[in-house]
PDB file of N, CA and C in Angstrom:
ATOM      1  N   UNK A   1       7.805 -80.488  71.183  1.00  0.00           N
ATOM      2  CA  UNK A   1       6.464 -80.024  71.424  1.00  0.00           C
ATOM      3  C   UNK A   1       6.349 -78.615  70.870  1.00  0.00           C
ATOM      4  N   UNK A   2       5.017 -78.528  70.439  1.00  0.00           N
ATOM      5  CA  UNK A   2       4.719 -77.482  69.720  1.00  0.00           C
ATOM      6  C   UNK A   2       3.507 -76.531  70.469  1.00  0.00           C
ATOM      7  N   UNK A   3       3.357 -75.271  70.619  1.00  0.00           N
ATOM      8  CA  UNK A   3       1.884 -74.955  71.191  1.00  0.00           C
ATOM      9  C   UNK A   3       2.424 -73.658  70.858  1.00  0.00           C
ATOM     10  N   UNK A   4       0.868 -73.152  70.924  1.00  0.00           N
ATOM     11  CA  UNK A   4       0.451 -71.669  70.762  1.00  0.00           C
ATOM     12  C   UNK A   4       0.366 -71.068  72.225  1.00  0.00           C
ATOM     13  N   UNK A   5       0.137 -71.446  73.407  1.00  0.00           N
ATOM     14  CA  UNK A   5       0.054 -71.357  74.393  1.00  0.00           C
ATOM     15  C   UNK A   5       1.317 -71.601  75.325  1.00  0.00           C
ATOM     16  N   UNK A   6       1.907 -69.895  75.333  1.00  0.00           N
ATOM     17  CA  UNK A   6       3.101 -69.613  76.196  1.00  0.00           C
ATOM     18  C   UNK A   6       3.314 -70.594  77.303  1.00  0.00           C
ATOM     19  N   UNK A   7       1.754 -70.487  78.063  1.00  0.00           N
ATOM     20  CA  UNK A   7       2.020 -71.170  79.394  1.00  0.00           C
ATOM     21  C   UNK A   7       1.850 -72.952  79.092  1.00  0.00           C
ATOM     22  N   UNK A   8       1.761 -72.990  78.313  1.00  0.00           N
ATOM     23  CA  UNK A   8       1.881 -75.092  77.745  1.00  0.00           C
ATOM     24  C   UNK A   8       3.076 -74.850  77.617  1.00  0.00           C
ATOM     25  N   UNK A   9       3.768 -73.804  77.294  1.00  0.00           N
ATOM     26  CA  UNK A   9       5.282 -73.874  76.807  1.00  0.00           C
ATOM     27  C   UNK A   9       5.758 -74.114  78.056  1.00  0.00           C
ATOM     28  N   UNK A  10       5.813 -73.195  78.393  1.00  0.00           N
ATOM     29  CA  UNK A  10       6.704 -73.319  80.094  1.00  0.00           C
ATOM     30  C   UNK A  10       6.187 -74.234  80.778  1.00  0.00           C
ATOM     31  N   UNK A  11       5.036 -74.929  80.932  1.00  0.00           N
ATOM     32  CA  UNK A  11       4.721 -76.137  81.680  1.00  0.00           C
ATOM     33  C   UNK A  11       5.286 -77.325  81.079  1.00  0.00           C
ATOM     34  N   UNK A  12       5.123 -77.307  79.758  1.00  0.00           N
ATOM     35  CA  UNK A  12       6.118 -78.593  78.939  1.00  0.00           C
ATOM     36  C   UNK A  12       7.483 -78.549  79.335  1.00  0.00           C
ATOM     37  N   UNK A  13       8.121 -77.135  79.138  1.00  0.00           N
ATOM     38  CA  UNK A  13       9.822 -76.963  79.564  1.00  0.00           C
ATOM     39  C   UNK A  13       9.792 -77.641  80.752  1.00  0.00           C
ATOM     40  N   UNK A  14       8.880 -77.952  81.798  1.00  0.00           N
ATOM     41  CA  UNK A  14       9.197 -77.880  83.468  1.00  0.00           C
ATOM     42  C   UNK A  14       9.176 -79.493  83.555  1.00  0.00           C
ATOM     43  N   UNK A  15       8.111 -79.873  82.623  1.00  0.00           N
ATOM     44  CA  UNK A  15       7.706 -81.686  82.761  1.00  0.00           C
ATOM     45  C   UNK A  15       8.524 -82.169  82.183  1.00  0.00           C
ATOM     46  N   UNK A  16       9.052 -81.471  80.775  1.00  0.00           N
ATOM     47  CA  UNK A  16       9.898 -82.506  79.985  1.00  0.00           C
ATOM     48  C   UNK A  16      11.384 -81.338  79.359  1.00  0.00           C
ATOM     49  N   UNK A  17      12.127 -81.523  80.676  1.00  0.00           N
ATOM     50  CA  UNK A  17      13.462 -80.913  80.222  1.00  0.00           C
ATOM     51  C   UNK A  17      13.956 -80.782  78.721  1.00  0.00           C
ATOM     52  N   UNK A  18      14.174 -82.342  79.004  1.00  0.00           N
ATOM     53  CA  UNK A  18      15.005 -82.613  77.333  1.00  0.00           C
ATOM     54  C   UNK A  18      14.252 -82.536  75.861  1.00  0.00           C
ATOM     55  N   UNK A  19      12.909 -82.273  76.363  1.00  0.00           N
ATOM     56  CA  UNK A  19      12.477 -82.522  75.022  1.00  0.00           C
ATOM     57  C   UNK A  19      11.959 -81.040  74.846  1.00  0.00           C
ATOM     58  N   UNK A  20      12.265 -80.863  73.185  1.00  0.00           N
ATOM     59  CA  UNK A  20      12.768 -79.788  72.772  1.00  0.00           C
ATOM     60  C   UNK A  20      11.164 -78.680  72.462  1.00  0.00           C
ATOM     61  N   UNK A  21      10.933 -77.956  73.089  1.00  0.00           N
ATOM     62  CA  UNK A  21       9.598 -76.676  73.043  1.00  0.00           C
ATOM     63  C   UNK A  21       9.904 -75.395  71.838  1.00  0.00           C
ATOM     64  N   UNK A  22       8.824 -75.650  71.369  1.00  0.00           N
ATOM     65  CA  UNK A  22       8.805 -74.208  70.577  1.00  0.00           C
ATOM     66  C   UNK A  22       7.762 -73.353  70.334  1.00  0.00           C
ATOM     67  N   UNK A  23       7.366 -72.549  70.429  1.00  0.00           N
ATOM     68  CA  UNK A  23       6.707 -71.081  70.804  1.00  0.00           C
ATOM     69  C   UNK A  23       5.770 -70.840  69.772  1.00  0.00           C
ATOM     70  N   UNK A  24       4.824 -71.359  69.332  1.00  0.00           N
ATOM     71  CA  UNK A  24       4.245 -71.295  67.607  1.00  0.00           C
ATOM     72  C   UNK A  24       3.347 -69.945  67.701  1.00  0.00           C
ATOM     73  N   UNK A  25       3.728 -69.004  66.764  1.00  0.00           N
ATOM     74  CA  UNK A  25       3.125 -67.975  66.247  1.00  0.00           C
ATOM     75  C   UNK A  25       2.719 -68.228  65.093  1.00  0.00           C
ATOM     76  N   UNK A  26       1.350 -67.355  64.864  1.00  0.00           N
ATOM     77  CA  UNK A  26       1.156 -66.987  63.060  1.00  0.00           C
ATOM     78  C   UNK A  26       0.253 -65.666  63.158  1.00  0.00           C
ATOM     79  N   UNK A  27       0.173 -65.828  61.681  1.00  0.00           N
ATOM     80  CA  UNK A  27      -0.828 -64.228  61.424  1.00  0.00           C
ATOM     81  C   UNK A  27      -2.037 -64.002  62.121  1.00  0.00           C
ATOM     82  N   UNK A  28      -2.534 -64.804  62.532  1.00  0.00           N
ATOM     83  CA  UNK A  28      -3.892 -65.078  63.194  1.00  0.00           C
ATOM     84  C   UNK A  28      -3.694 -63.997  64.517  1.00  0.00           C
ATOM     85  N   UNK A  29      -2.652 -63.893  65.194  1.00  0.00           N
ATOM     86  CA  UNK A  29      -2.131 -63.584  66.337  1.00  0.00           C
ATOM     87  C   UNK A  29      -2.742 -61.997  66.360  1.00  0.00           C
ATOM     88  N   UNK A  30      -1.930 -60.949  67.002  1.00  0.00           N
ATOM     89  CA  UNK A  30      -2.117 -60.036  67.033  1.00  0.00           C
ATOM     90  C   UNK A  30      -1.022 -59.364  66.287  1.00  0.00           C
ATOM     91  N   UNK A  31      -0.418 -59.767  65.562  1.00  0.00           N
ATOM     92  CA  UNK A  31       0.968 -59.481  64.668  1.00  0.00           C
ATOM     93  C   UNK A  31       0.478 -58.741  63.722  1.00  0.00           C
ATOM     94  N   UNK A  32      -0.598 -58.617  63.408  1.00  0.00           N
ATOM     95  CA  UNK A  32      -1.874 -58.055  61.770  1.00  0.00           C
ATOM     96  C   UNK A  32      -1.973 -56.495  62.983  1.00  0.00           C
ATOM     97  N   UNK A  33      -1.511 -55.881  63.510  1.00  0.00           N
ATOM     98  CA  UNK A  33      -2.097 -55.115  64.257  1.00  0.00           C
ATOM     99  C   UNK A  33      -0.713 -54.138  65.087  1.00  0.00           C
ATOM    100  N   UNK A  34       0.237 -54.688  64.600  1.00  0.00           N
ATOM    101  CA  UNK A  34       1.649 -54.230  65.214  1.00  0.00           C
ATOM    102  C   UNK A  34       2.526 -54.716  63.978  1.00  0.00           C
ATOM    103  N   UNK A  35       3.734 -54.033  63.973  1.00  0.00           N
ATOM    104  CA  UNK A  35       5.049 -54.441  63.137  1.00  0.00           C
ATOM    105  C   UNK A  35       5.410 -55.827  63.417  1.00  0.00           C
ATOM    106  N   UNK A  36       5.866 -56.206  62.348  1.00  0.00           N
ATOM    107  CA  UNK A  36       6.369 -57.086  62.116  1.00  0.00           C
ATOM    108  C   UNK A  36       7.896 -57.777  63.229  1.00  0.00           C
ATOM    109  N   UNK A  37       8.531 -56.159  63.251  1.00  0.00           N
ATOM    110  CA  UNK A  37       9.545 -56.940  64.088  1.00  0.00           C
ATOM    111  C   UNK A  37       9.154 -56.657  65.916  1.00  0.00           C
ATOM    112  N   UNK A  38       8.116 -55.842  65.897  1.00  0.00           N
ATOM    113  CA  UNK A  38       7.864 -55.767  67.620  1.00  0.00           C
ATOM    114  C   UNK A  38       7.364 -57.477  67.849  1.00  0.00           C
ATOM    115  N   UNK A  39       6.804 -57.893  66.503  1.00  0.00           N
ATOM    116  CA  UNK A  39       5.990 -59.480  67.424  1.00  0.00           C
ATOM    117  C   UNK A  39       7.019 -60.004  67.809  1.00  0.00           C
ATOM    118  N   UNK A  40       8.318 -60.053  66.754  1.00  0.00           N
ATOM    119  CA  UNK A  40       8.991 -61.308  66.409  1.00  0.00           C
ATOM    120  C   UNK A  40       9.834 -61.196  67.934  1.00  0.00           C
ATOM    121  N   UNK A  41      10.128 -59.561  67.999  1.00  0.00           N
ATOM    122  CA  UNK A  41      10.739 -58.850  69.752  1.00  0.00           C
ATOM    123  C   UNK A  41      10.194 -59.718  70.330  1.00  0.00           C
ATOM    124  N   UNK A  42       8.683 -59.652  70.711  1.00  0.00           N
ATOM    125  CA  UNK A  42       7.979 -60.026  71.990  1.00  0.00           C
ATOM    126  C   UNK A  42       7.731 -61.803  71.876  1.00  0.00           C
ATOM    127  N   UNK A  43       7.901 -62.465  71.115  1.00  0.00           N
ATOM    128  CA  UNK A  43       8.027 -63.878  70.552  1.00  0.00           C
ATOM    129  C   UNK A  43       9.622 -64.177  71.494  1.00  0.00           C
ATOM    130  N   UNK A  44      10.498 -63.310  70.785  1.00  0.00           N
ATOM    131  CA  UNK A  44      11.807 -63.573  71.470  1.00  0.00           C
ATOM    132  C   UNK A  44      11.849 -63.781  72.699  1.00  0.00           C
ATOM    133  N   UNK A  45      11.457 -62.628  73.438  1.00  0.00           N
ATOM    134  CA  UNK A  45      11.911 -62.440  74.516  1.00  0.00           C
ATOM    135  C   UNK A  45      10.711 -63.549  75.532  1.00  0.00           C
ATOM    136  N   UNK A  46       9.822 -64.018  75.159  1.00  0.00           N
ATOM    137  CA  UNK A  46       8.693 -65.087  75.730  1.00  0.00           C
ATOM    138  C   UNK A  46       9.243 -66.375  75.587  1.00  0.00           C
ATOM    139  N   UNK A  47      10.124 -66.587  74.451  1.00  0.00           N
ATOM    140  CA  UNK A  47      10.705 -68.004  74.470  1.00  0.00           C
ATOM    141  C   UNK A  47      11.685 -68.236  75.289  1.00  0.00           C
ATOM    142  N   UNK A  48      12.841 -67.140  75.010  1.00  0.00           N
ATOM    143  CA  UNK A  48      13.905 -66.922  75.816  1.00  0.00           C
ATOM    144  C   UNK A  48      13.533 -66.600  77.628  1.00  0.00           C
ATOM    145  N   UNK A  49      12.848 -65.853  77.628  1.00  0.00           N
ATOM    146  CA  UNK A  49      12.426 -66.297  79.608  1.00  0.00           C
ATOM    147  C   UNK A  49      11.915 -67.603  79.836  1.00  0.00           C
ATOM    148  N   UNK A  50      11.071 -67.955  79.234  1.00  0.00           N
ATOM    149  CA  UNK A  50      10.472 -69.543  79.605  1.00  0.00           C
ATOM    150  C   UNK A  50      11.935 -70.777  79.173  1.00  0.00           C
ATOM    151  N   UNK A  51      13.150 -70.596  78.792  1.00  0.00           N
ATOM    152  CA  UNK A  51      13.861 -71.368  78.422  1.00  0.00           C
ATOM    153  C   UNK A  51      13.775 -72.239  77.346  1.00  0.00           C
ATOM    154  N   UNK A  52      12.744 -71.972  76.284  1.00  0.00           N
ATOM    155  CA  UNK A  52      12.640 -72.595  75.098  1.00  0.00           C
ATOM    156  C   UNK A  52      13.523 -73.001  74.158  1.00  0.00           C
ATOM    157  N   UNK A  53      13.170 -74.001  73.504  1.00  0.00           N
ATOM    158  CA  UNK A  53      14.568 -74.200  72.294  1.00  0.00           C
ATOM    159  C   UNK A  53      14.113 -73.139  71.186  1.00  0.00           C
ATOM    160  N   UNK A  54      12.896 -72.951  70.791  1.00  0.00           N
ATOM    161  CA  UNK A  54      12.648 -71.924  69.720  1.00  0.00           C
ATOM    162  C   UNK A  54      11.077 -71.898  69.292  1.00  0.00           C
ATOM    163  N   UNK A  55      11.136 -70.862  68.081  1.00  0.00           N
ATOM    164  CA  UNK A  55      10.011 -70.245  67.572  1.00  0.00           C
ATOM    165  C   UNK A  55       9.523 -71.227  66.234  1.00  0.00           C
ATOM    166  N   UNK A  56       8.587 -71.427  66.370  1.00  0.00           N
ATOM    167  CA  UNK A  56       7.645 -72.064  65.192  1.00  0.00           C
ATOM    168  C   UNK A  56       6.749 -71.001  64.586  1.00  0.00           C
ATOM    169  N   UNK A  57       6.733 -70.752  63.556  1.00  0.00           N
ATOM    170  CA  UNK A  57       6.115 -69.237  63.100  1.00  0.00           C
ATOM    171  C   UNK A  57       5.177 -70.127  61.171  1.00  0.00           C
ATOM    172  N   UNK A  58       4.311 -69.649  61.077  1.00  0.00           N
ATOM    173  CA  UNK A  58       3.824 -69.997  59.530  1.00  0.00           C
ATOM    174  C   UNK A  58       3.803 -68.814  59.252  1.00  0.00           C
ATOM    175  N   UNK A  59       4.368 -67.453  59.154  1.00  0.00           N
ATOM    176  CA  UNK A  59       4.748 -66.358  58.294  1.00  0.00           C
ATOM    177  C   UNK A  59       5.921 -66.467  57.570  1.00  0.00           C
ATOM    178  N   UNK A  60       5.855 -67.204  56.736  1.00  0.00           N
ATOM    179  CA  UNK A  60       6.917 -67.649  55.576  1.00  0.00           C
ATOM    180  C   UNK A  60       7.151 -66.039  54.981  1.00  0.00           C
ATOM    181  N   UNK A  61       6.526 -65.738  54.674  1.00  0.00           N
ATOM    182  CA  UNK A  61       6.773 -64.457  53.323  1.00  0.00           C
ATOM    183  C   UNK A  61       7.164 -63.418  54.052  1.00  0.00           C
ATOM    184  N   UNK A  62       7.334 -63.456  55.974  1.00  0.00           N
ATOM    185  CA  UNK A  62       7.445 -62.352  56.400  1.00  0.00           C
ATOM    186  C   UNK A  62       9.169 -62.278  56.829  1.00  0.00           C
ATOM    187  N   UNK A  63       9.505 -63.740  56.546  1.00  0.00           N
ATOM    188  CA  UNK A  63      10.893 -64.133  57.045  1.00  0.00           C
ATOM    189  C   UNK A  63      11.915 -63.526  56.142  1.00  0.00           C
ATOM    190  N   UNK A  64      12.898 -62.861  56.623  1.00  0.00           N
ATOM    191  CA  UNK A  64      14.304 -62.546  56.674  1.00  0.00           C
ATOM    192  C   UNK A  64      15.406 -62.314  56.682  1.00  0.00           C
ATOM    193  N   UNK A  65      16.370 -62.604  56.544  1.00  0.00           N
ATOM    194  CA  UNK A  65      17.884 -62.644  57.370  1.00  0.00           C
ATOM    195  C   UNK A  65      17.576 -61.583  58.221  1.00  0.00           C
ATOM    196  N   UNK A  66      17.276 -61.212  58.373  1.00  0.00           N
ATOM    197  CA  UNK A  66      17.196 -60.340  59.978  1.00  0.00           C
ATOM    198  C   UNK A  66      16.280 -60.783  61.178  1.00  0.00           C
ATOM    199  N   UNK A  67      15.304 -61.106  60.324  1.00  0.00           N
ATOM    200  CA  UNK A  67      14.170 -62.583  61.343  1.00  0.00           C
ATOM    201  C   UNK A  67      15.275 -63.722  61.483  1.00  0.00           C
ATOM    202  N   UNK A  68      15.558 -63.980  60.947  1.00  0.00           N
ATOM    203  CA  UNK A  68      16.468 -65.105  61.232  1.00  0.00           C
ATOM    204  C   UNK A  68      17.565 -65.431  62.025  1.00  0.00           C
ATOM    205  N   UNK A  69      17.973 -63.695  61.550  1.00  0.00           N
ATOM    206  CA  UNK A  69      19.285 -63.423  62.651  1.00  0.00           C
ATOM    207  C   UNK A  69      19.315 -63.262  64.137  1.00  0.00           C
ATOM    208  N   UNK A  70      17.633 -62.364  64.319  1.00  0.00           N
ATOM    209  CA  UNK A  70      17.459 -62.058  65.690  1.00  0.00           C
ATOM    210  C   UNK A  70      17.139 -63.073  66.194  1.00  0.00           C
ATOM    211  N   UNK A  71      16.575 -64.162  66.044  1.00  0.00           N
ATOM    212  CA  UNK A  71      16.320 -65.233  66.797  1.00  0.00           C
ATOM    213  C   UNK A  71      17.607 -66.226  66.637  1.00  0.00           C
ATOM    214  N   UNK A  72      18.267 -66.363  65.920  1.00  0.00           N
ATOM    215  CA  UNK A  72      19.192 -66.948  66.246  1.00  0.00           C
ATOM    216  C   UNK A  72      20.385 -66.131  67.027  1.00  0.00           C
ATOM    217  N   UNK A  73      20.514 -65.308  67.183  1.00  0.00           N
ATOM    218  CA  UNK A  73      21.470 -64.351  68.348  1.00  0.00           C
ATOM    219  C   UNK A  73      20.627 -64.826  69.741  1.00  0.00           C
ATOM    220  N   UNK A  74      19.439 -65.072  69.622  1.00  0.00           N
ATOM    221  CA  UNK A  74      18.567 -64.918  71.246  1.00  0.00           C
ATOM    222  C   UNK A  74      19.305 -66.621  71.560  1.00  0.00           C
ATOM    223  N   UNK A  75      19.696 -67.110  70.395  1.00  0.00           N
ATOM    224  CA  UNK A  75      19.868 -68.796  71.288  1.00  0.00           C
ATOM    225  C   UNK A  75      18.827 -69.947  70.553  1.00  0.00           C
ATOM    226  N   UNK A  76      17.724 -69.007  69.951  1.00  0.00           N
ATOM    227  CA  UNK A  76      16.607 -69.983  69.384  1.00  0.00           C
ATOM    228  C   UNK A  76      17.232 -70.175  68.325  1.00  0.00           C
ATOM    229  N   UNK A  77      16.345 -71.445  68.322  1.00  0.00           N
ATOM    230  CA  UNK A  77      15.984 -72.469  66.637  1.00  0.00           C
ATOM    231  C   UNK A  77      14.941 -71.544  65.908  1.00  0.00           C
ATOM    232  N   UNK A  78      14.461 -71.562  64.615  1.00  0.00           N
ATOM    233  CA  UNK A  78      13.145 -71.288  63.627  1.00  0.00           C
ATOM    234  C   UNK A  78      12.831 -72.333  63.298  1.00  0.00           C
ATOM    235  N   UNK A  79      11.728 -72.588  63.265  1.00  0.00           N
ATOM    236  CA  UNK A  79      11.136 -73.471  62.053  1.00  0.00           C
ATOM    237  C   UNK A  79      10.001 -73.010  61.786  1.00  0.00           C
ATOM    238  N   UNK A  80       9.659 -72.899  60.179  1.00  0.00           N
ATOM    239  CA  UNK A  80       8.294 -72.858  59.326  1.00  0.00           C
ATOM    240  C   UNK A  80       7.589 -73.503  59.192  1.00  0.00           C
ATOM    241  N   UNK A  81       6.550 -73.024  59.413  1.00  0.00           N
ATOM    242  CA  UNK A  81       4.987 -74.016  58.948  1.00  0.00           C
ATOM    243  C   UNK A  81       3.979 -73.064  57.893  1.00  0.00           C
ATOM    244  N   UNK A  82       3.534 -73.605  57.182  1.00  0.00           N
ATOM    245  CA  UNK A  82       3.499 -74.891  56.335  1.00  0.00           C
ATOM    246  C   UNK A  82       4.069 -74.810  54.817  1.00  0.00           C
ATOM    247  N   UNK A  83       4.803 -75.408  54.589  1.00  0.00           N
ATOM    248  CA  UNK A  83       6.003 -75.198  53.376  1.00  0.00           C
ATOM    249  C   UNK A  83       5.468 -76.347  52.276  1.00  0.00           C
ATOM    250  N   UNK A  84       4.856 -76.141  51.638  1.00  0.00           N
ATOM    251  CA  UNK A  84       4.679 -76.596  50.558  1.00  0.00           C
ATOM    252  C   UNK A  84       5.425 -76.343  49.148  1.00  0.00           C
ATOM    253  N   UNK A  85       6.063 -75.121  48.728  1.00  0.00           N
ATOM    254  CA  UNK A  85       6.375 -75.142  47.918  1.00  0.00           C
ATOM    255  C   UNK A  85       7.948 -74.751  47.888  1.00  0.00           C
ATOM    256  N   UNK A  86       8.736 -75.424  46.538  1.00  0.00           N
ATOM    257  CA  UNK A  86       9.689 -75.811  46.717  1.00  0.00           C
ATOM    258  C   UNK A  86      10.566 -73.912  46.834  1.00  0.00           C
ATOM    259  N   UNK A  87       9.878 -73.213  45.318  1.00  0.00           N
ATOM    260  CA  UNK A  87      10.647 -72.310  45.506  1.00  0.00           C
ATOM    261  C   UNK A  87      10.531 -71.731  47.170  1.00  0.00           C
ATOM    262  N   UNK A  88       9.916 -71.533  48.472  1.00  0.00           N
ATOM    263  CA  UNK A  88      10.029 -71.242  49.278  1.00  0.00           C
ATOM    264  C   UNK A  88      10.813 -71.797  50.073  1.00  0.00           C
ATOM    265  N   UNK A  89      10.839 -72.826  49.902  1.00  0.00           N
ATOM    266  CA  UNK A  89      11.784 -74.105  51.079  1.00  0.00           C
ATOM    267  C   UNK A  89      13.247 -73.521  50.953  1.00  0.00           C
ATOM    268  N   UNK A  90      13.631 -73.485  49.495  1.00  0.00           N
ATOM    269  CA  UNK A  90      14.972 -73.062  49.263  1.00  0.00           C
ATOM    270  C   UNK A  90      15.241 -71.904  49.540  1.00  0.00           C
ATOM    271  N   UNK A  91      13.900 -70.899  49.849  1.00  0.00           N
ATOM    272  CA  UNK A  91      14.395 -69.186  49.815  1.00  0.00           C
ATOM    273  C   UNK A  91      14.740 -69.509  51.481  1.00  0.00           C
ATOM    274  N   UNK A  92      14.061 -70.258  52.267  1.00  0.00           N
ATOM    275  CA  UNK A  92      14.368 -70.476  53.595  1.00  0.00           C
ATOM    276  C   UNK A  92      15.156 -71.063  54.151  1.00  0.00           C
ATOM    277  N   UNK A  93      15.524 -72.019  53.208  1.00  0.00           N
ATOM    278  CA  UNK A  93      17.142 -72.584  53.400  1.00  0.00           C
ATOM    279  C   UNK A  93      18.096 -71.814  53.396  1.00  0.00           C
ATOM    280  N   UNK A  94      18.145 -71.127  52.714  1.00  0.00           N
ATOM    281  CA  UNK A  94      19.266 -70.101  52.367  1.00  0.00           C
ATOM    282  C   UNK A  94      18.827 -69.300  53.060  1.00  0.00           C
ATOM    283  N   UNK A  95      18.146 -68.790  53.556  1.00  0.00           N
ATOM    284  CA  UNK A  95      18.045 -67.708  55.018  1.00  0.00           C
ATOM    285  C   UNK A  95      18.803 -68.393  56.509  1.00  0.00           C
ATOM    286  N   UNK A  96      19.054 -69.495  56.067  1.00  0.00           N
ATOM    287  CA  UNK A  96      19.359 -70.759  57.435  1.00  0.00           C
ATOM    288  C   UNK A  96      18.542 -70.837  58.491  1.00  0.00           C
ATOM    289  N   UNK A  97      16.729 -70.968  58.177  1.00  0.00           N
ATOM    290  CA  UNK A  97      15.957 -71.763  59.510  1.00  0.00           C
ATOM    291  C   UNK A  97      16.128 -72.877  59.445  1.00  0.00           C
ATOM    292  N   UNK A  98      15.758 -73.526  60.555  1.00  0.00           N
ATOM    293  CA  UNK A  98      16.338 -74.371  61.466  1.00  0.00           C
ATOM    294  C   UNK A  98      15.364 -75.906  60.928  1.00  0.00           C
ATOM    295  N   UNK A  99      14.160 -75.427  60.506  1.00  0.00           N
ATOM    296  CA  UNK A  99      13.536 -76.713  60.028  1.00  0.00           C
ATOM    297  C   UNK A  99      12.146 -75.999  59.515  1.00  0.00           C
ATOM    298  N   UNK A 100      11.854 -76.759  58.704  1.00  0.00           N
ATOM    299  CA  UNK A 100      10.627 -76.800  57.545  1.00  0.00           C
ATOM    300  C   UNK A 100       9.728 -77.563  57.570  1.00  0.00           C
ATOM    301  N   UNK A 101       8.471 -77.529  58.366  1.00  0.00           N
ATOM    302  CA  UNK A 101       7.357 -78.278  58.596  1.00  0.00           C
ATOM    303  C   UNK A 101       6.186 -78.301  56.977  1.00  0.00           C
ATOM    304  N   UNK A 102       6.229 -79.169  56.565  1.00  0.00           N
ATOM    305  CA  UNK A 102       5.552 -79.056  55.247  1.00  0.00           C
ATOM    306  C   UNK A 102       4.469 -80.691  55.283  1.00  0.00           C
ATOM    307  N   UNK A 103       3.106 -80.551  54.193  1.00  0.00           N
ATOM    308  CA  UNK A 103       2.495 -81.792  54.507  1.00  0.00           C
ATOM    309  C   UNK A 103       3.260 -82.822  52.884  1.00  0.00           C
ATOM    310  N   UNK A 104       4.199 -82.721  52.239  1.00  0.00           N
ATOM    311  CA  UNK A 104       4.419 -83.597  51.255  1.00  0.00           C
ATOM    312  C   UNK A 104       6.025 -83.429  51.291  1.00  0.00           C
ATOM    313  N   UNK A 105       6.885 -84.104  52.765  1.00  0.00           N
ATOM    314  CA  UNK A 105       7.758 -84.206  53.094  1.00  0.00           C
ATOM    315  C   UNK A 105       8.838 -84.721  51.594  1.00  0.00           C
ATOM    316  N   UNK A 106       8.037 -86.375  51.138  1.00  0.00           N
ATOM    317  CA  UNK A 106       9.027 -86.864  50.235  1.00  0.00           C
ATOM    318  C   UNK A 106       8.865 -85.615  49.046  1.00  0.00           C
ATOM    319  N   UNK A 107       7.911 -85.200  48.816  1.00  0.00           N
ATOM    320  CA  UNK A 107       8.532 -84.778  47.288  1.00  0.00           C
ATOM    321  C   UNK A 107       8.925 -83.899  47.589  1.00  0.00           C
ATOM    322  N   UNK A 108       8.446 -82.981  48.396  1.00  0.00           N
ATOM    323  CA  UNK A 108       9.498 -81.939  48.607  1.00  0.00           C
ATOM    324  C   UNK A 108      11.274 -82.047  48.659  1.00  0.00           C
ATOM    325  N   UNK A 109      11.302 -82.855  49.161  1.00  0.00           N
ATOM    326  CA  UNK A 109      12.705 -83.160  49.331  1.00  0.00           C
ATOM    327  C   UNK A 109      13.246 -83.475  47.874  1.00  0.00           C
ATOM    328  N   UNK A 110      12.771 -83.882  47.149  1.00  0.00           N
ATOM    329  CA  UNK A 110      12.677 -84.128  45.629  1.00  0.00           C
ATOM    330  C   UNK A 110      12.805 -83.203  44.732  1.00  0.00           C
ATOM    331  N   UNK A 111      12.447 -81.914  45.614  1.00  0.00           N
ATOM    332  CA  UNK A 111      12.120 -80.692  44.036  1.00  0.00           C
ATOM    333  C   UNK A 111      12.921 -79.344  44.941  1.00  0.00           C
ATOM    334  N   UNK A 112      13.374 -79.903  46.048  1.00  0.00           N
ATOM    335  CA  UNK A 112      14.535 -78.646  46.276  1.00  0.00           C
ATOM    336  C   UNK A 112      16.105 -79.510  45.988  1.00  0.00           C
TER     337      UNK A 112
END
């Protein structure tokens, strides 16, 4: 399960243990208005109290190895939305997130 809404998060964590929650941010947020790494801070530390598996973020171009790193030290997964293009998929592979939400799954897989 996916939501923008902390508290769907933690109500999903409570209904459905095993199935896996993640925290979806994007630019839309209030992130256009603060640094880059205070959101990704306050993202962290909201997934990690509610017991989340991880962060779903569509700021591709804002990602990392240090975005990558801090959330994976907290315990979280990453995954990107929306990945359409190949040179990005691979710049994010090689950063090691966790999964790549894109709308042209087969070819993509085709042209990385």
């Amino acid at each position: 399960m996916h939501s923008f809404s902390h508290a769907t998060c933690v109500a999903g964590r409570k209904a459905l243990p095993q199935m896996p929650i993640y925290f979806l941010i994007t630019s839309q947020e209030k992130a256009l208005s603060r640094t880059w790494s205070s959101f990704i801070d306050d993202a962290i530390a909201l997934a990690v109290k509610a017991g989340l598996d991880g962060i779903a973020a569509n700021l591709s171009h804002l990602i990392d190895a240090d975005t990558v790193a801090s959330i994976h030290a907290a315990g979280l997964n990453l995954n990107i939305w929306t990945v359409d293009e190949p040179k990005e998929a691979e710049r994010l592979i090689g950063l090691g997130v966790d999964g790549i939400i894109t709308n042209r799954p087969g070819w993509l897989r085709t042209h990385v």
